[in-house]
N, C-alpha and C. Protein backbone atom coordinates (compact mmCIF):
# COMPACT_ATOMS: atom_id res chain seq x y z
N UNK A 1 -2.15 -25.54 -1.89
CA UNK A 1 -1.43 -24.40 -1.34
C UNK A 1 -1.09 -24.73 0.12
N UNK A 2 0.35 -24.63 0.25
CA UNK A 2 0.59 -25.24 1.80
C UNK A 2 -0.29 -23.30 2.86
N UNK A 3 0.21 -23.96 4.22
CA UNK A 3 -0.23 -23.27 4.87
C UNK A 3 0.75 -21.95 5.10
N UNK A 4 2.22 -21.89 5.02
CA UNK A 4 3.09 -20.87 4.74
C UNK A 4 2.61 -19.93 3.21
N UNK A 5 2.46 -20.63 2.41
CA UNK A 5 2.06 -19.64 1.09
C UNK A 5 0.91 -19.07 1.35
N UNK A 6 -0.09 -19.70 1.76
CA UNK A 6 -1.06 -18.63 1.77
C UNK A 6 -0.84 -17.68 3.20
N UNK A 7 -0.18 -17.81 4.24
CA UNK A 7 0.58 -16.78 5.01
C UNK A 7 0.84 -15.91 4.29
N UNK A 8 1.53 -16.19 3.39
CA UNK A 8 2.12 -15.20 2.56
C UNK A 8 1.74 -14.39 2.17
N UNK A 9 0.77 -15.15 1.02
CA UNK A 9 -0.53 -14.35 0.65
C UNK A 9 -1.44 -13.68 0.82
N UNK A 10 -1.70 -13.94 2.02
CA UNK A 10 -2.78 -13.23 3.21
C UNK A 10 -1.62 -11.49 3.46
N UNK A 11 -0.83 -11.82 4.15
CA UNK A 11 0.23 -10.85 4.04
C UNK A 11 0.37 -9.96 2.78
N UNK A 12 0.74 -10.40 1.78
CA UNK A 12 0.98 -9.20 0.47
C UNK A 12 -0.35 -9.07 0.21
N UNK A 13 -1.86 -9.65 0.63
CA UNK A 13 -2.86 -8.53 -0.01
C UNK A 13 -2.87 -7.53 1.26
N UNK A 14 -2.55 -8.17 2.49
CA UNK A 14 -3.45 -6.54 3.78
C UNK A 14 -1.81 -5.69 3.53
N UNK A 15 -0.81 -5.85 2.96
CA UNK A 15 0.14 -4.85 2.57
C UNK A 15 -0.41 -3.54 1.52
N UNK A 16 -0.46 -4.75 0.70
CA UNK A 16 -1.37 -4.18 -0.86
C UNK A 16 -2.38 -3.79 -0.48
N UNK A 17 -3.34 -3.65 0.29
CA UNK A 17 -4.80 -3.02 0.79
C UNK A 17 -4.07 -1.85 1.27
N UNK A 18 -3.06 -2.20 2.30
CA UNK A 18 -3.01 -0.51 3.36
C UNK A 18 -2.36 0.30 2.51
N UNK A 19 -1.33 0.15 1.67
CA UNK A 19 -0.96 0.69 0.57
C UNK A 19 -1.65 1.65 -0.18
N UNK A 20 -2.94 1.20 -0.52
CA UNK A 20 -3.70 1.35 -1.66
C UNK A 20 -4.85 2.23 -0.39
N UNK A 21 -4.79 1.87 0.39
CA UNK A 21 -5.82 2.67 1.44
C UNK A 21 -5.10 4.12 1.43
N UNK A 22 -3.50 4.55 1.93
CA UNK A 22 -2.50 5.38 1.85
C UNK A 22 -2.75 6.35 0.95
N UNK A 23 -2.82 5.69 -0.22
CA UNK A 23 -2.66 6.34 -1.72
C UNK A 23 -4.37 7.49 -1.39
N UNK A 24 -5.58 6.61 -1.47
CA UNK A 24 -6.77 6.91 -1.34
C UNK A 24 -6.84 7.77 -0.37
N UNK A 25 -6.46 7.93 0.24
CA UNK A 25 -6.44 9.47 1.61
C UNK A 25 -5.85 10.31 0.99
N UNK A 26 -4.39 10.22 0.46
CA UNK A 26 -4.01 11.29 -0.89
C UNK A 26 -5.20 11.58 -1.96
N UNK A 27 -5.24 11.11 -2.44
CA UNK A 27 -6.10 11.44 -3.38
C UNK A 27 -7.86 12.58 -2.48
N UNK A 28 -8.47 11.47 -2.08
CA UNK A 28 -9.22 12.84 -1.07
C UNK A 28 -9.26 14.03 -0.55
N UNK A 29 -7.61 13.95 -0.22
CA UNK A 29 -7.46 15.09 0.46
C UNK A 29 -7.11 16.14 -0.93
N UNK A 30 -6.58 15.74 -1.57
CA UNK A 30 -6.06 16.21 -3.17
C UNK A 30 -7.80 16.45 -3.55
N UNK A 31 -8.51 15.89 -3.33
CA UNK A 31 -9.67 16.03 -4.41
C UNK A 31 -10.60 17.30 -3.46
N UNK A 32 -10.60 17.10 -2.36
CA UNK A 32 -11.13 17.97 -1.42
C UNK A 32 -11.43 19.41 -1.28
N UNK A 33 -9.23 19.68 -1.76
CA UNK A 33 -8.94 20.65 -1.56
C UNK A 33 -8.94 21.44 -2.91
N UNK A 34 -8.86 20.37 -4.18
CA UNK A 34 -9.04 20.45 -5.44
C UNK A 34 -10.98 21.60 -5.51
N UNK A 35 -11.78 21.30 -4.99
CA UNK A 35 -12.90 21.44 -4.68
C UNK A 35 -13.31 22.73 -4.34
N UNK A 36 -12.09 22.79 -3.35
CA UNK A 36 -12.49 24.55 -2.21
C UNK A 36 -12.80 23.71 -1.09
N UNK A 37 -12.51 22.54 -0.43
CA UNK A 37 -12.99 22.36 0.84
C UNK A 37 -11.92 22.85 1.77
N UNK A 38 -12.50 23.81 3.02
CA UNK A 38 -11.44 24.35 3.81
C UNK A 38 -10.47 23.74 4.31
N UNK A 39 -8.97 24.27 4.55
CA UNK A 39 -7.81 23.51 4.64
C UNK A 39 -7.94 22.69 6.23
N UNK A 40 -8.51 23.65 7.07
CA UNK A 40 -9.37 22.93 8.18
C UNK A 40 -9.94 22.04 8.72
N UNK A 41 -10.71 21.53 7.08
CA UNK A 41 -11.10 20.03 7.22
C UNK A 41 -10.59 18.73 6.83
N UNK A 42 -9.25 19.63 5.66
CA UNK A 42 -9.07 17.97 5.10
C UNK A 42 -7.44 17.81 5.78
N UNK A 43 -7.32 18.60 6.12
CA UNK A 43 -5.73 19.31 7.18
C UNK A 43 -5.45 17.54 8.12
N UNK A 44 -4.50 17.34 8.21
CA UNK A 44 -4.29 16.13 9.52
C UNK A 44 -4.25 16.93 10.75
N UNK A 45 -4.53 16.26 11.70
CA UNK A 45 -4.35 17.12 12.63
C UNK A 45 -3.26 17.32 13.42
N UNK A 46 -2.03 16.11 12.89
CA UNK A 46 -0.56 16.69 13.71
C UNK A 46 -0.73 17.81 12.77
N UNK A 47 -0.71 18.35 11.94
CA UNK A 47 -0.07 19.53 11.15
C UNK A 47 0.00 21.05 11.70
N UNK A 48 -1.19 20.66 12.44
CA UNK A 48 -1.69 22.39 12.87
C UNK A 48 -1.26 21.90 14.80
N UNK A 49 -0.29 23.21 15.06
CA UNK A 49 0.16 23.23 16.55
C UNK A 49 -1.42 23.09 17.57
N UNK A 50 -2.54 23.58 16.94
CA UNK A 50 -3.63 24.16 17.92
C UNK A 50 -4.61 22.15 17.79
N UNK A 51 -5.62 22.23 18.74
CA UNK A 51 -6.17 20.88 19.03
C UNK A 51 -7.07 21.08 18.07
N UNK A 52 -7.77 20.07 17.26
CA UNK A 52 -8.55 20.20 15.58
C UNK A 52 -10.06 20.55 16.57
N UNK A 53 -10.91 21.45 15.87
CA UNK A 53 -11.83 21.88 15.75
C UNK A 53 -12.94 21.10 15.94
N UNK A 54 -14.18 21.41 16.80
CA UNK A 54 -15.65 20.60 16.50
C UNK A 54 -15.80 20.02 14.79
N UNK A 55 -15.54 21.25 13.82
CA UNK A 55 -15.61 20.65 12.75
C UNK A 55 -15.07 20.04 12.27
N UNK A 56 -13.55 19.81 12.50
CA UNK A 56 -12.73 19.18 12.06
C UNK A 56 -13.18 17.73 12.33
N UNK A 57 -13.58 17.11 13.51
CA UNK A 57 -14.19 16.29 13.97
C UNK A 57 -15.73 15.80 13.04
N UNK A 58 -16.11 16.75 12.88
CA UNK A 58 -17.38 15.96 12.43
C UNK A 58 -17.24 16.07 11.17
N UNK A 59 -16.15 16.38 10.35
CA UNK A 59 -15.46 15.73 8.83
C UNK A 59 -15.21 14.57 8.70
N UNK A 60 -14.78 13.60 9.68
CA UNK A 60 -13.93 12.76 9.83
C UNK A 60 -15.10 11.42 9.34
N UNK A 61 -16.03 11.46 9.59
CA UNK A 61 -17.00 10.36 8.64
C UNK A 61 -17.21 10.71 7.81
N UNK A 62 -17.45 11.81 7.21
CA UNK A 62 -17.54 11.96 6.06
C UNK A 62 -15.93 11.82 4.92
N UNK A 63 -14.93 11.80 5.58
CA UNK A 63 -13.44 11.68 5.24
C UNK A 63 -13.47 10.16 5.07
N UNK A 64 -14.24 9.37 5.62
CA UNK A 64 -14.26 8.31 5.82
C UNK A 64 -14.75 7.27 4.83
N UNK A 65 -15.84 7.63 4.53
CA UNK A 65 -16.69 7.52 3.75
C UNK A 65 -16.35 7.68 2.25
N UNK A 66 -15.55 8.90 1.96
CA UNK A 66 -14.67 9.23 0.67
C UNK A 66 -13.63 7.87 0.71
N UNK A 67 -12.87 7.91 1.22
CA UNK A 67 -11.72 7.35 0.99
C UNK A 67 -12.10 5.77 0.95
N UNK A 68 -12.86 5.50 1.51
CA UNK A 68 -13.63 3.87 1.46
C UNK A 68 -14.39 3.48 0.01
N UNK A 69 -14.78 4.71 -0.52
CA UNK A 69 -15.60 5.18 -1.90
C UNK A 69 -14.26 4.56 -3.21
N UNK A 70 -13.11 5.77 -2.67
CA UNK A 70 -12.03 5.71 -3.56
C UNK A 70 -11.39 4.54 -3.48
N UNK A 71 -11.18 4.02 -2.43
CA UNK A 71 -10.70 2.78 -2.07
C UNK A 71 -11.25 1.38 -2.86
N UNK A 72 -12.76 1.45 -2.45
CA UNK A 72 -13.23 0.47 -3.54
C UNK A 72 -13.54 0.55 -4.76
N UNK A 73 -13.61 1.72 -5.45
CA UNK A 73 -13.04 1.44 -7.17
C UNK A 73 -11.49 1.59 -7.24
N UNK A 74 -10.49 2.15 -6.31
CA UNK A 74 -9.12 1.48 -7.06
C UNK A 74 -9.33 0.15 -6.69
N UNK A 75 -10.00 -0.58 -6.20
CA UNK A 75 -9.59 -2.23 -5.90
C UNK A 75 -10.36 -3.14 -6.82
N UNK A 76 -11.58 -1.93 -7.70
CA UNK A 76 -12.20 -2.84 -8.49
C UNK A 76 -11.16 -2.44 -9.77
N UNK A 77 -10.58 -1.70 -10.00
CA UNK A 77 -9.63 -1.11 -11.21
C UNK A 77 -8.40 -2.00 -11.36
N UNK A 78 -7.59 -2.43 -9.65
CA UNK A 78 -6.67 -3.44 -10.04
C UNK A 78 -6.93 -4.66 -9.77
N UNK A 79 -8.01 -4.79 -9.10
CA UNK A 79 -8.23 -6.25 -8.63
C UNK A 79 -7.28 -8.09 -9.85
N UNK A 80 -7.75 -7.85 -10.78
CA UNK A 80 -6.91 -8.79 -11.90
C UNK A 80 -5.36 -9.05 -11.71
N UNK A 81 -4.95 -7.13 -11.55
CA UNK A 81 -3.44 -7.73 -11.09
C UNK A 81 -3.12 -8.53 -9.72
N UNK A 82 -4.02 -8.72 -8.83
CA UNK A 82 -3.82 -8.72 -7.48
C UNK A 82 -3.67 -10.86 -7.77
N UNK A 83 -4.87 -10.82 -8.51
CA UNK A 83 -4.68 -12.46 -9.06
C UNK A 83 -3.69 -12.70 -9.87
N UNK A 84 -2.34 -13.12 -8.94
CA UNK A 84 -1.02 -13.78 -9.62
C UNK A 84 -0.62 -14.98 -10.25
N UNK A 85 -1.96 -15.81 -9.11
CA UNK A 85 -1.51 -17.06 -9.06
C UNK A 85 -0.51 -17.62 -7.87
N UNK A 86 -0.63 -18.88 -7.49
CA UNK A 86 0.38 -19.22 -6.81
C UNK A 86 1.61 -19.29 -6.65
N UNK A 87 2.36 -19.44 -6.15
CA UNK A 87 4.08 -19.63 -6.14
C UNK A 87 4.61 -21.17 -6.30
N UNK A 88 4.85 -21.56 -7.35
CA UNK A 88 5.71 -22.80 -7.57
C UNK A 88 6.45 -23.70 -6.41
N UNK A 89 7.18 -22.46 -5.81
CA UNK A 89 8.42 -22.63 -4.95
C UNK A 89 8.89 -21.39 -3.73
N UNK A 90 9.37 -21.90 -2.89
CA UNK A 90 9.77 -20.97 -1.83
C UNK A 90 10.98 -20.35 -1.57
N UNK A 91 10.84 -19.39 -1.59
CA UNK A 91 12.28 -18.81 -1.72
C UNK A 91 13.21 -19.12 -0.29
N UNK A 92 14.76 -19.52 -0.76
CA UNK A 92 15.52 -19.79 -0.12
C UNK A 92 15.49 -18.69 1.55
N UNK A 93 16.00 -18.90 2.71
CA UNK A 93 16.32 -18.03 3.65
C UNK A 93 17.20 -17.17 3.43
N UNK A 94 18.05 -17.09 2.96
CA UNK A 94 19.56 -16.23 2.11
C UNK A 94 18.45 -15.11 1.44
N UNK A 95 17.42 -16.01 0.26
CA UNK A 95 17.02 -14.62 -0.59
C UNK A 95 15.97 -13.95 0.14
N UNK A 96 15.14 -14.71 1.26
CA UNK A 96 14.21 -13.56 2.07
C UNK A 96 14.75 -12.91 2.64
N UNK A 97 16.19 -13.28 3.38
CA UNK A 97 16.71 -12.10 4.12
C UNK A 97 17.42 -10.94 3.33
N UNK A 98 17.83 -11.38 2.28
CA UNK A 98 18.92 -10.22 1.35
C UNK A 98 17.09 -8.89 1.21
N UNK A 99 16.23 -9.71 0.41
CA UNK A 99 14.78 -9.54 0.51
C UNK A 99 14.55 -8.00 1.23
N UNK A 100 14.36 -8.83 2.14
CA UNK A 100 14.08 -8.17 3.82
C UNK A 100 15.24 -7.17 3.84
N UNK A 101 16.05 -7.19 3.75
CA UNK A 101 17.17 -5.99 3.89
C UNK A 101 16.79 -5.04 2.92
N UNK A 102 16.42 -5.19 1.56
CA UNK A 102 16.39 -4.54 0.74
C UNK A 102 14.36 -4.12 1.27
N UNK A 103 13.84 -4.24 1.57
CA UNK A 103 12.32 -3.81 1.93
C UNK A 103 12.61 -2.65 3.07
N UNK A 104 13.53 -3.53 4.09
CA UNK A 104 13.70 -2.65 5.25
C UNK A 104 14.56 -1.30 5.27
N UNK A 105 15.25 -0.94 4.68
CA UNK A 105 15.96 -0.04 4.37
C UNK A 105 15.54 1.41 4.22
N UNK A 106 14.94 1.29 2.83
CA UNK A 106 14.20 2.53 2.23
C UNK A 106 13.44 3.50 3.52
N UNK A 107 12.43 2.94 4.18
CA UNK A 107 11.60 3.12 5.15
C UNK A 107 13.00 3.94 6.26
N UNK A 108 13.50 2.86 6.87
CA UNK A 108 14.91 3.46 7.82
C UNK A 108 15.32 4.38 7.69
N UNK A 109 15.69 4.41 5.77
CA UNK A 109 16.78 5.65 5.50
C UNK A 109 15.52 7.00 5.82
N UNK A 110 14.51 6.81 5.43
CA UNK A 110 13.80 8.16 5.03
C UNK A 110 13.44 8.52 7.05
N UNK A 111 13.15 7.52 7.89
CA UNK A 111 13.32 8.20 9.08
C UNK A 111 14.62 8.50 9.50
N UNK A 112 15.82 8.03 9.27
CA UNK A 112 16.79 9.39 9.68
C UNK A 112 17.10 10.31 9.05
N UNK A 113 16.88 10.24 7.72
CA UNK A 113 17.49 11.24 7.33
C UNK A 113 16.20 12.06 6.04
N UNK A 114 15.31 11.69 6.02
CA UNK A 114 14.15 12.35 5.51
C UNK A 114 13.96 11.76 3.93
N UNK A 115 13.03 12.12 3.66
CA UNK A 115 12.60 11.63 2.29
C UNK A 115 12.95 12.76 1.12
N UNK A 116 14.48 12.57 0.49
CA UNK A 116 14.84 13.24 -0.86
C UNK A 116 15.11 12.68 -1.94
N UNK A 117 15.03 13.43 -3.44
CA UNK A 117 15.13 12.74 -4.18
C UNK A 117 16.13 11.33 -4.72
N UNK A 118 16.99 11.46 -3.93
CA UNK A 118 17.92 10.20 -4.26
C UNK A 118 17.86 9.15 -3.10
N UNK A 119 16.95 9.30 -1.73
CA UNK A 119 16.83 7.71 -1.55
C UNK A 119 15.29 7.51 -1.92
N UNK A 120 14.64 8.32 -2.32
CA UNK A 120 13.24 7.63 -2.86
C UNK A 120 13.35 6.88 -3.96
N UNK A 121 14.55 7.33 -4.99
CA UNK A 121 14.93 6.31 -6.35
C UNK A 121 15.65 5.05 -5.67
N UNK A 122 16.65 5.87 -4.82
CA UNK A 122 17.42 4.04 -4.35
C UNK A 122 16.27 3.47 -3.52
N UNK A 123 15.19 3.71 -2.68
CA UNK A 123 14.60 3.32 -2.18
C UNK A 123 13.65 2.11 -2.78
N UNK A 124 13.11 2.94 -4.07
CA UNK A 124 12.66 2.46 -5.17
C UNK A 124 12.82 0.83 -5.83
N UNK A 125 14.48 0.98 -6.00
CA UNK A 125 15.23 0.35 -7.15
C UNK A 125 15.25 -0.98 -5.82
N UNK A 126 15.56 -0.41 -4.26
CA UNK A 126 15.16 -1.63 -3.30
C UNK A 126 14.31 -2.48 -3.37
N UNK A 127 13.32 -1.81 -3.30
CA UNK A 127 11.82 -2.34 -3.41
C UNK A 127 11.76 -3.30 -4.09
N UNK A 128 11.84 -2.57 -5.69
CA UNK A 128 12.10 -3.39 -6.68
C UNK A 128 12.98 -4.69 -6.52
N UNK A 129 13.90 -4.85 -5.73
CA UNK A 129 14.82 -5.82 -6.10
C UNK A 129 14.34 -7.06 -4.79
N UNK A 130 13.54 -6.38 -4.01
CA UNK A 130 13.48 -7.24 -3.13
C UNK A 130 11.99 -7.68 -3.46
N UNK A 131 11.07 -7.87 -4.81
CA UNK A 131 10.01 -8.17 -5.24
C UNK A 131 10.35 -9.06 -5.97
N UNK A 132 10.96 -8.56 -6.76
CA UNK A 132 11.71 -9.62 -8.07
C UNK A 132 12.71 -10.47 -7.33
N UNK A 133 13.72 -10.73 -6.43
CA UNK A 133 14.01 -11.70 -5.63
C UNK A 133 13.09 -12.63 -5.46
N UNK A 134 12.23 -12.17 -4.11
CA UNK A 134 10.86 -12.88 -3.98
C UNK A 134 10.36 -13.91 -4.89
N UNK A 135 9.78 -13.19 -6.10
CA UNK A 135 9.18 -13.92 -7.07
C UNK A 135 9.89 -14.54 -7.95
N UNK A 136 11.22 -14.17 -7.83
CA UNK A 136 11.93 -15.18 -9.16
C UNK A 136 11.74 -16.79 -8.66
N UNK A 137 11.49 -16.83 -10.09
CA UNK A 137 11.28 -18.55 -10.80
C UNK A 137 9.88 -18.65 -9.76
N UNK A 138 8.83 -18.26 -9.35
CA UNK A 138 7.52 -18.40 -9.60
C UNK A 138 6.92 -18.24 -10.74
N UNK A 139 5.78 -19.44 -10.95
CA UNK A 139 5.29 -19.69 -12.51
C UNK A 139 4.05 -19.33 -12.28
N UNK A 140 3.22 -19.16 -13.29
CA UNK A 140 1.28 -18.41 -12.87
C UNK A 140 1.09 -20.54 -12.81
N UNK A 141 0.54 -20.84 -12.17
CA UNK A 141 0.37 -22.41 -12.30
C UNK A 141 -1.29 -22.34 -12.59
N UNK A 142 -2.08 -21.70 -12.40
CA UNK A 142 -3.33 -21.62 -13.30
C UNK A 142 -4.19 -20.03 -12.10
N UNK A 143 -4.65 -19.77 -13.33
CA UNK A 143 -4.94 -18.26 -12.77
C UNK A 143 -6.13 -18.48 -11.59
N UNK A 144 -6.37 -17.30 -11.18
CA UNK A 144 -7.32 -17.12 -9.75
C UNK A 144 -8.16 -15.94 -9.96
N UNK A 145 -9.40 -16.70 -9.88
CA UNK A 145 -11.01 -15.81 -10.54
C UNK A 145 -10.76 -15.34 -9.42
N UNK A 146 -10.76 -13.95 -9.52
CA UNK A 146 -11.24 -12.65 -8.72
C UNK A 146 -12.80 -12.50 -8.39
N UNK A 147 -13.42 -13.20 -9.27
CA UNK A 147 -14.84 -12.53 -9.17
C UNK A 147 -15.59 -14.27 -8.53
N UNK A 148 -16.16 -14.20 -7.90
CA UNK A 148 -17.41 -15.45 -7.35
C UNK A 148 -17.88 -16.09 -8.79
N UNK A 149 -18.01 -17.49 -8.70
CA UNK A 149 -18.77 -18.28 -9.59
C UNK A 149 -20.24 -18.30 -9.40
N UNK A 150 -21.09 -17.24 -8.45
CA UNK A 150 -22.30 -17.61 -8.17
C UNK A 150 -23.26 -17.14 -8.89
């Protein structure tokens, strides 16, 4: 594995981690409030005009603690997909940048003009196209144990 691919690689898992970290604060706060825990505590604190509370504050390890919980069984749940395998080949500069246009976009559109149902699908279908770019004509060249041989 040259030293650019695993750049790479290093890169799409702390993407794929903060991602998956993102998701796991949803879910908490969803499970929280699912619960009866006061809106107070699982609340962000831009949300509310007033400065967050002593308690609000001393939630925040325990908020912590959840989402690190949730965090490491979704990572033991997908971990397998995360092992792709290497990349054959490197994609041309033409297709990282078309790539890159299509990654960068979605994100752009939704800060000017907000997140509605029709650029979260085109946003989507971006994503998508700038993954499958990426990876076209990469082969699995022999799989990658997730788990220690020890």
């Amino acid at each position: 594995m040259t030293s650019r691919t695993a750049a790479v690689d290093r890169l799409t898992r702390d993407l794929t981690l903060d991602l998956a970290r993102l998701v796991c604060v949803h879910f908490v706060i969803v499970g929280a409030t699912a619960i009866g825990a006061p809106r107070a505590l699982v609340a962000d604190a831009a949300v509310g005009a007033e400065s967050p509370s002593a308690e609000w504050w001393w939630s925040r390890p325990v908020m912590f603690v959840a989402v690190l919980g949730v965090l490491l069984a979704l990572s033991l749940l997908i971990a397998r997909w995360e092992a792709l395998g290497t990349l054959s080949t490197t994609p041309s500069r033409g297709v990282v940048a078309v790539a890159w246009l299509c990654a960068f976009l979605p994100p752009f559109a939704v800060m000017r003009w907000f997140l509605d149902l029709p650029t979260a699908v085109v946003g989507a279908l971006l994503l998508t196209v700038a993954v499958v770019l990426l990876r076209h004509g990469a082969r699995r060249t022999q799989p990658v144990s997730v788990r220690s041989e020890a």
